[in-house]
Protein backbone atom coordinates (compact mmCIF):
# COMPACT_ATOMS: atom_id res chain seq x y z
CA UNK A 1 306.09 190.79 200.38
CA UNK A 2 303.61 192.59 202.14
CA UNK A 3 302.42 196.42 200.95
CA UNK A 4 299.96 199.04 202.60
CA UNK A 5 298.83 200.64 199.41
CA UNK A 6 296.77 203.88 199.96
CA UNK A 7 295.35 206.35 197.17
CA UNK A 8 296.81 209.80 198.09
CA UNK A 9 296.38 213.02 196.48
CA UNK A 10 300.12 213.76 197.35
CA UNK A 11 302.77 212.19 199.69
CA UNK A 12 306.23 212.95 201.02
CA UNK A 13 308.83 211.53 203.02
CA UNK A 14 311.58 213.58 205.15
CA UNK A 15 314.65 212.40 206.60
CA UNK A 16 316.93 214.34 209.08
CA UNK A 17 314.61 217.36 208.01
CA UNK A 18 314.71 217.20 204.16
CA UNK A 19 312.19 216.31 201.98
CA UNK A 20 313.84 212.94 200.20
CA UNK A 21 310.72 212.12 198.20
CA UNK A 22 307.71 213.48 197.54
CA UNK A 23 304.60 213.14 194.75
CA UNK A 24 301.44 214.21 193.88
CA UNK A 25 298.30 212.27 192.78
CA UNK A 26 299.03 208.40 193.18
CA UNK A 27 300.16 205.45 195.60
CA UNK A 28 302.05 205.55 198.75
CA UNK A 29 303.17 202.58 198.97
CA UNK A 30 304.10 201.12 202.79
CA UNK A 31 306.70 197.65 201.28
CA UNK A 32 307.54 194.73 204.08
CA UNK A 33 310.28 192.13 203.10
CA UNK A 34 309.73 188.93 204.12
CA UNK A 35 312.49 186.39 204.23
CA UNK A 36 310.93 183.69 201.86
CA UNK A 37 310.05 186.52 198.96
CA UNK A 38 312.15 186.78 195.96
CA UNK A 39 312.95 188.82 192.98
CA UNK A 40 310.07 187.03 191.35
CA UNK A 41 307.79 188.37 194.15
CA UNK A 42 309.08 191.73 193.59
CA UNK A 43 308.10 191.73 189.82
CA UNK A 44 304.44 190.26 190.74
CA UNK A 45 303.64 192.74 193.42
CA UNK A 46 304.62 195.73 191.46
CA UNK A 47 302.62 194.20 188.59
CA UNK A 48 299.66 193.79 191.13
CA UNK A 49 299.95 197.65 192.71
CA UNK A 50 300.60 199.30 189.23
CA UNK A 51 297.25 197.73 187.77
CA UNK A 52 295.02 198.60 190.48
CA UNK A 53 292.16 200.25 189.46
CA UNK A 54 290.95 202.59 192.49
CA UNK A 55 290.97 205.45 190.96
CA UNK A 56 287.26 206.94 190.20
CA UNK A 57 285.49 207.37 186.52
CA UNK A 58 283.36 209.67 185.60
CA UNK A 59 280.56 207.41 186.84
CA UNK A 60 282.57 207.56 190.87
CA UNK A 61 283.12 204.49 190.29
CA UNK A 62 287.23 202.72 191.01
CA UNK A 63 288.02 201.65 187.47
CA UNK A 64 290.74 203.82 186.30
CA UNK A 65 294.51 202.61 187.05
CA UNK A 66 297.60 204.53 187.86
CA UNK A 67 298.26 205.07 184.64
CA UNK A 68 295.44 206.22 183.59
CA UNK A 69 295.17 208.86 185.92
CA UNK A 70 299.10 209.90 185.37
CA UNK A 71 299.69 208.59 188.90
CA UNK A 72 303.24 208.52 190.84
CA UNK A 73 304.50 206.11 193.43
CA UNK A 74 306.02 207.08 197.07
CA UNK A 75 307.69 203.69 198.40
CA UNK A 76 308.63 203.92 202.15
CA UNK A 77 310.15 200.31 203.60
CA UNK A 78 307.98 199.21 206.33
CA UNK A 79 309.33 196.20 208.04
CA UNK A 80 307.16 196.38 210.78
CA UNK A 81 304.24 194.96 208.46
CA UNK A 82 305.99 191.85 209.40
CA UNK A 83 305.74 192.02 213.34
CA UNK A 84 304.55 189.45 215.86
CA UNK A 85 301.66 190.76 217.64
CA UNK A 86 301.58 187.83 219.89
CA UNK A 87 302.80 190.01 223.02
CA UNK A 88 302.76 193.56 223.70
CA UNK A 89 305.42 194.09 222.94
CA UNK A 90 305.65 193.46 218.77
CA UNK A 91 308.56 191.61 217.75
CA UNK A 92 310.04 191.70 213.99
CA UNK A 93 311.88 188.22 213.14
CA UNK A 94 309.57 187.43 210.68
CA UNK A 95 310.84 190.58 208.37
CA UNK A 96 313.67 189.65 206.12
CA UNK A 97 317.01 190.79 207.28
CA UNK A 98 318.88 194.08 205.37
CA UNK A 99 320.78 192.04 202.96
CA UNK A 100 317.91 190.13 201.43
CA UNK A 101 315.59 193.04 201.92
CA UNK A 102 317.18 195.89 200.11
CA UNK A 103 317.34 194.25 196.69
CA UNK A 104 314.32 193.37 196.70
CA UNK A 105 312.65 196.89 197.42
CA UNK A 106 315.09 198.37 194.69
CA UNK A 107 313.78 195.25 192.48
CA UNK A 108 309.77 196.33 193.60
CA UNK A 109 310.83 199.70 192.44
CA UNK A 110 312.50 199.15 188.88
CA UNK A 111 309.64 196.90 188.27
CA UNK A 112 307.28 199.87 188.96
CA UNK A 113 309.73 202.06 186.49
CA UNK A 114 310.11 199.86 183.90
CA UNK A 115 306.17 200.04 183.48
CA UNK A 116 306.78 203.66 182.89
CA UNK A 117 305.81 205.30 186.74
CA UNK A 118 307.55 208.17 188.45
CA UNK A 119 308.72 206.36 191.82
CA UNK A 120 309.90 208.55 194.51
CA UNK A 121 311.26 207.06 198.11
CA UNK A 122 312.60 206.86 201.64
CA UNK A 123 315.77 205.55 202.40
CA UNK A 124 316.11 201.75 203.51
CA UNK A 125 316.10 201.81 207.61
CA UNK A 126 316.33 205.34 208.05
CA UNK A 127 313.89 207.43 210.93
CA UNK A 128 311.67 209.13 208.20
CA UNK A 129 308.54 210.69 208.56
CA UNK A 130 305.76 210.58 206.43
CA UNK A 131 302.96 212.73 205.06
CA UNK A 132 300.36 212.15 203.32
CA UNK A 133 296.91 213.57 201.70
CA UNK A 134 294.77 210.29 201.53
CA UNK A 135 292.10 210.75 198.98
CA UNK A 136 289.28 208.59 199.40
CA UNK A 137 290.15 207.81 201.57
CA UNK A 138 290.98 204.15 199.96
CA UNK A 139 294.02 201.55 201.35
CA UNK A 140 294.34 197.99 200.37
CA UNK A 141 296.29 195.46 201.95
CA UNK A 142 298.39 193.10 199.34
CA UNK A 143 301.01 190.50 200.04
CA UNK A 144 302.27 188.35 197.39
């Protein structure tokens, strides 16, 4: 698995016009499937993302987590993390196929839950469009 996580001071998502998700201070978290990850990688991702500590102390320094700040998560699938930039043209073979890929970003999601976070999202495969406030700003690259 592959995530784009940035630090936002709120996020949304919209599909056909309507707001599907949407949060305030916390992660928006771009998730790629790729076709050799797992539930297991599911549960160690989350674990990674949900103890990240880039949010600032007093001191403005990143050493408070998301649950210390009372942080929220935005997931939006993102299976172009996984494209072959070898041409022009990207290609997207390497990203796991829809019935391997969906689990898996509902397991990366009750993982972040079941530690206790608000997690709002887009809709597997759907044209959405995504806003965000990036606060910092601060994005980190993960892939488990």
């Amino acid at each position: 698995m592959r995530a784009v996580v940035t630090r936002v001071r709120s996020a949304s998502v919209e599909i056909e016009g309507k707001i599907r998700g949407a949060i305030g201070r916390g992660y928006l978290v771009l998730l790629g499937v790729g076709p050799g990850d797992t539930p297991d990688t599911a549960v160690k991702l989350a674990g990674k993302i949900c103890n990240l500590r880039i949010f600032e102390d007093e001191n403005h320094k990143m050493n408070l987590n998301l649950e210390q700040v009372g942080g929220s998560i935005l997931v939006v699938s993102q299976f172009t993390l996984y494209a072959d930039t070898s041409s022009r043209r990207p290609g997207f073979s390497g990203a796991a196929k829809p019935d391997l890929a969906v689990p898996l970003y509902e397991r990366f999601m009750d993982c972040c839950r079941e530690r206790g976070f608000t997690v709002e999202h887009g809709e597997f495969g759907a044209d959405m469009q995504v806003a965000s406030v990036n606060d910092g700003p601060v994005t980190i690259l993960l892939e488990c």
